[in-house]
Each structure stands twice: as C-alpha cells, then as structure tokens.
N, C-alpha and C. Protein backbone atom coordinates (compact mmCIF):
# COMPACT_ATOMS: atom_id res chain seq x y z
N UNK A 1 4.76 12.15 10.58
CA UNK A 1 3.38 12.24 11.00
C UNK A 1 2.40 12.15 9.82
N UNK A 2 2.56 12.84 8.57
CA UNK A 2 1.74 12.83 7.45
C UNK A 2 1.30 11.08 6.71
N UNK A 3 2.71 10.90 7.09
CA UNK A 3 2.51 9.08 6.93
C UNK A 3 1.57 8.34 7.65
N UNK A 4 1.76 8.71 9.19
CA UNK A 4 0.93 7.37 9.93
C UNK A 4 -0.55 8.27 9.19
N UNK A 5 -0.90 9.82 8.99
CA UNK A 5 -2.01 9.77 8.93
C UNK A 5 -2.69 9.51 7.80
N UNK A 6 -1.91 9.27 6.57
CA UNK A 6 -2.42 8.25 5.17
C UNK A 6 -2.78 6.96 5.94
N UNK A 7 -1.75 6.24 6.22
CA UNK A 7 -2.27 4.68 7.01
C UNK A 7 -3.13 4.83 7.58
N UNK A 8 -3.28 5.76 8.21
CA UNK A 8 -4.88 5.77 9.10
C UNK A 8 -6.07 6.10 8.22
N UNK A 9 -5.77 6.89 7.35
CA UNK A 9 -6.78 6.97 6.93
C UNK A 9 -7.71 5.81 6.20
N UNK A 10 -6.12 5.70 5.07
CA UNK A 10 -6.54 4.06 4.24
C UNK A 10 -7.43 3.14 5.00
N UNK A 11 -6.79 2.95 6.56
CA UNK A 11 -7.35 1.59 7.23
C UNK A 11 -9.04 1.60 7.76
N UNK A 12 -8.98 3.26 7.74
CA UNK A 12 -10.42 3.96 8.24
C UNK A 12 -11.31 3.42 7.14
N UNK A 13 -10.72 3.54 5.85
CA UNK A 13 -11.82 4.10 4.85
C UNK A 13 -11.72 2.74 4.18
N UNK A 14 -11.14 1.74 4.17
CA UNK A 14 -11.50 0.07 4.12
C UNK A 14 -11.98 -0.39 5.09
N UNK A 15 -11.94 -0.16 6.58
CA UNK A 15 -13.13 -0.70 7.24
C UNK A 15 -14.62 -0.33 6.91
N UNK A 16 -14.50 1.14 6.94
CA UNK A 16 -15.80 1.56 6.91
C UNK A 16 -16.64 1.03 4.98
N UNK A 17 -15.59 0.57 4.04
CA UNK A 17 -16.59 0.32 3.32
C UNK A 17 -16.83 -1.22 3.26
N UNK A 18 -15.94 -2.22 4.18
CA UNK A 18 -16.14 -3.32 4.18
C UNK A 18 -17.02 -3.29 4.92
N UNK A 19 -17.23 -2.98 6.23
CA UNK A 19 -18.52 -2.69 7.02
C UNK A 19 -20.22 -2.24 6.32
N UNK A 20 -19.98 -1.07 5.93
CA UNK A 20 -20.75 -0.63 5.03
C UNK A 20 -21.47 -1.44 4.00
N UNK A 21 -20.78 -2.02 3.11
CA UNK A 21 -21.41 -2.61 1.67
C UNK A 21 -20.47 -3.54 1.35
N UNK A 22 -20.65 -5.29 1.55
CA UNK A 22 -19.94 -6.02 1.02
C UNK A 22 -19.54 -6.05 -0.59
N UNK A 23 -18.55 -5.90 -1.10
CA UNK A 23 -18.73 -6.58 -2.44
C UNK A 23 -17.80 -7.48 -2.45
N UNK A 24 -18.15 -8.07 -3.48
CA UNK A 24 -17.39 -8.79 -4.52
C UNK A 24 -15.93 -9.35 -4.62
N UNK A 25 -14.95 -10.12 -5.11
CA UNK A 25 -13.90 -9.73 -5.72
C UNK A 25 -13.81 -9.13 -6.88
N UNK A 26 -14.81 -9.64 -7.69
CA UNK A 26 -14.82 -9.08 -8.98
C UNK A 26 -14.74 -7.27 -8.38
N UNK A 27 -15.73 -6.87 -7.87
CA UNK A 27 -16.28 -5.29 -7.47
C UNK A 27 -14.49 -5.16 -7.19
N UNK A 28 -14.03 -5.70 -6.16
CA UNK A 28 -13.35 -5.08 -5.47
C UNK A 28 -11.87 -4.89 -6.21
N UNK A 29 -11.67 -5.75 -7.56
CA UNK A 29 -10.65 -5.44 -8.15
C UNK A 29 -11.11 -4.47 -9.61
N UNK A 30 -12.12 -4.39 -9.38
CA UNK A 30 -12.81 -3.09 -10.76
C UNK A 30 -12.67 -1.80 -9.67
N UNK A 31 -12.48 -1.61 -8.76
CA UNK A 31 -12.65 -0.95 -8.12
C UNK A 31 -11.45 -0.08 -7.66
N UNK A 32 -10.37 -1.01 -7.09
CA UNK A 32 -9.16 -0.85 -6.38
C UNK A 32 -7.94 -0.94 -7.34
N UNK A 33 -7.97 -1.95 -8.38
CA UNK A 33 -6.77 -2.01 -9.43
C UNK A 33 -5.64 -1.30 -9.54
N UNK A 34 -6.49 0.26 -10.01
CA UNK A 34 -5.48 1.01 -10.48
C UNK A 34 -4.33 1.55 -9.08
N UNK A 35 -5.18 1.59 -7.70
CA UNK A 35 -4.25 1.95 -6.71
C UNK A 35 -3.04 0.93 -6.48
N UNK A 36 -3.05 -0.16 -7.14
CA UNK A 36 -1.92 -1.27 -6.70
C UNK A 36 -0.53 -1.16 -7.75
N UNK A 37 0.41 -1.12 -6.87
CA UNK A 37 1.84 -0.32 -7.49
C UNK A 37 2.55 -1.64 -7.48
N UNK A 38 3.90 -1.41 -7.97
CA UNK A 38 4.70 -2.60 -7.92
C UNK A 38 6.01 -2.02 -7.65
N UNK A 39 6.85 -2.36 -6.71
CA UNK A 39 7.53 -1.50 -5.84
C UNK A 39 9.28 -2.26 -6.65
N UNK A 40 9.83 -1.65 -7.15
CA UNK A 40 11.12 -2.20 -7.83
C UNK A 40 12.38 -1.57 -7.54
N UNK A 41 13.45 -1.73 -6.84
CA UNK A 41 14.73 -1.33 -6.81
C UNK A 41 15.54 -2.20 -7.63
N UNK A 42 16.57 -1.47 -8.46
CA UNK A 42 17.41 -1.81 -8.76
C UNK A 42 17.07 -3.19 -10.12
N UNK A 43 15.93 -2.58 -10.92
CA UNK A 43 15.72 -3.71 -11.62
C UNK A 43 14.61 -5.10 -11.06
N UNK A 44 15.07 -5.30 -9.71
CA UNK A 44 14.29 -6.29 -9.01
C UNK A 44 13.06 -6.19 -8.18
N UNK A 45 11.51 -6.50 -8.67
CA UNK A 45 10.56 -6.65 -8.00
C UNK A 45 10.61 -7.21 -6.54
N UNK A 46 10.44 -5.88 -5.95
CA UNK A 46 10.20 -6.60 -4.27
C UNK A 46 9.13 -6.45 -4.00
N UNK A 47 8.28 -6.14 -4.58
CA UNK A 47 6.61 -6.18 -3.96
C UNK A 47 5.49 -5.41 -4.98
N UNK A 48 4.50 -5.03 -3.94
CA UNK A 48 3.69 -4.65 -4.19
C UNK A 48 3.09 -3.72 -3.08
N UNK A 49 2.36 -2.51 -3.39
CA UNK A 49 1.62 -1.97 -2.71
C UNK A 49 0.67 -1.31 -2.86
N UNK A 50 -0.38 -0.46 -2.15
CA UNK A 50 -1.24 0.51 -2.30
C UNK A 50 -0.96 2.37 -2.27
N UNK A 51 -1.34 2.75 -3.50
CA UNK A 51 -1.07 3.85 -3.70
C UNK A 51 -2.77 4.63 -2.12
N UNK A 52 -2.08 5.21 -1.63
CA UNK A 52 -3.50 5.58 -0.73
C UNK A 52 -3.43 7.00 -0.69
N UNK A 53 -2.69 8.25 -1.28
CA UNK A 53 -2.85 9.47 -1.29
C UNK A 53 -2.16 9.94 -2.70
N UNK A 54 -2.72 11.34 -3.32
CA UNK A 54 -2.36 12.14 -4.18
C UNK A 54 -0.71 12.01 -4.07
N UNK A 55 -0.59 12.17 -2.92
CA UNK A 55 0.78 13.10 -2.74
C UNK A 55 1.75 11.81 -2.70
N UNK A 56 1.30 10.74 -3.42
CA UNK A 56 2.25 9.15 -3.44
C UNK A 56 2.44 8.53 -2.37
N UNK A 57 2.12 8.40 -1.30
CA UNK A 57 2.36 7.24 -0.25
C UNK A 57 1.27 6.19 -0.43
N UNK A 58 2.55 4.94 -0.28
CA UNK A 58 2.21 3.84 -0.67
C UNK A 58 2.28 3.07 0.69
N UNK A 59 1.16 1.86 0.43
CA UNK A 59 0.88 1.37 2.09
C UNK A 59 1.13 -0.39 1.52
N UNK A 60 2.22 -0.56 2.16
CA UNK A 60 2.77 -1.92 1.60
C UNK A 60 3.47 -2.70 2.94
N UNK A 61 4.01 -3.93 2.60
CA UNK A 61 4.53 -4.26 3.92
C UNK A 61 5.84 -4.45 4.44
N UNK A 62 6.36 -4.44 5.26
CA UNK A 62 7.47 -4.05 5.88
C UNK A 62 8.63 -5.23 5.14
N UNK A 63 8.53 -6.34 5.13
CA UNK A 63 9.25 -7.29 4.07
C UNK A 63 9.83 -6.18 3.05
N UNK A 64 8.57 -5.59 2.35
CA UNK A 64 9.15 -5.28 0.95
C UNK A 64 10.08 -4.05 0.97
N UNK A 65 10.06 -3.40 1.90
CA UNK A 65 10.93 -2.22 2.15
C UNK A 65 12.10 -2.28 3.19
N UNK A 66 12.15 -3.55 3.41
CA UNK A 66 13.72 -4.18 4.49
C UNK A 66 14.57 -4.58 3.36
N UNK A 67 15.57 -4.43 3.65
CA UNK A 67 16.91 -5.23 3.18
C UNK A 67 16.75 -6.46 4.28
N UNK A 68 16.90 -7.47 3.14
CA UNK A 68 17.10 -8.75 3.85
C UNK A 68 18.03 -9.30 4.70
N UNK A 69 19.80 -8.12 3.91
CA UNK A 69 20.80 -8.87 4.90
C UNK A 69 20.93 -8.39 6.13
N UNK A 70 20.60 -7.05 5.89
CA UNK A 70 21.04 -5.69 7.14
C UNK A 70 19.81 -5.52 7.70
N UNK A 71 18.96 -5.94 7.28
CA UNK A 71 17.47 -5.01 8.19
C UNK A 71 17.37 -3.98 8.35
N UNK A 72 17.99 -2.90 7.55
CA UNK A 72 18.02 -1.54 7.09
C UNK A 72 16.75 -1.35 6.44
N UNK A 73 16.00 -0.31 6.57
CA UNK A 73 14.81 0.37 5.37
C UNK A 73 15.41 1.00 3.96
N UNK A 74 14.88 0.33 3.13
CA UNK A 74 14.99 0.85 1.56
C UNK A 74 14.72 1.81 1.42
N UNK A 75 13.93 2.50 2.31
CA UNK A 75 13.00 3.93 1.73
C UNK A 75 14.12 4.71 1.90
N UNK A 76 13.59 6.14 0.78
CA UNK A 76 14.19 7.29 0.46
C UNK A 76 14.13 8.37 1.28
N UNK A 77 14.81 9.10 1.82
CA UNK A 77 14.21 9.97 2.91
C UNK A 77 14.57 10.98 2.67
C-alpha cells in the first residue's frame, strides 16, 4: 500500500505542476536531475528511474524490473 501511495503521489504532484507552470526542458532537468537513478543488477544497467520518496521508492517501468526470460519481478522483497 505505501507503494501505490508514492506513485500516486509522484503522478499528483507532476500533473499539478505541469498544469500549474509550464517550464522548460532546460527548467525541468535543473530541476528533476538529481531524482533520476540508474537501476543495475548484477553489474548490468537495466534502466532508469525516479527516486519519488525519502524512504527510496523508485518509480520506473515495469520492463526494467522483469526478467526477460521468466517474467518474474527483480525486486527485493
């Protein structure tokens, strides 16, 4: 439950400032940068994501956290 409510929040609080106040790319990568992670098992880059809470949950996409052969989730539980 603590999960979907980071995702919700994240998705809340990028609508409301895309709504709110257009910027930039420039703005929006001076802005956002530091939240973007790079998600690595085993030596090998599988992605990328958004850091969206203190407490480390990262909001990335389902590709990067599947196993390709099994369609198993990578994540740690």
């Amino acid at each position: 439950m603590p999960r979907v409510l980071a995702v919700s929040f994240f998705l809340i609080f990028i609508a409301h400032q895309i709504a709110a106040q257009p910027i930039s790319q420039r703005e929006a990568c001076e802005r956002f940068s530091r939240a973007v992670v790079r998600i690595d098992a085993g030596g090998h880059s599988l992605g990328t994501g958004f850091l969206v809470s203190a407490e480390g949950f990262i909001f990335t996409a389902g590709h990067v956290i599947t196993d390709e052969t099994t369609g198993q989730s990578l994540l740690c539980h």
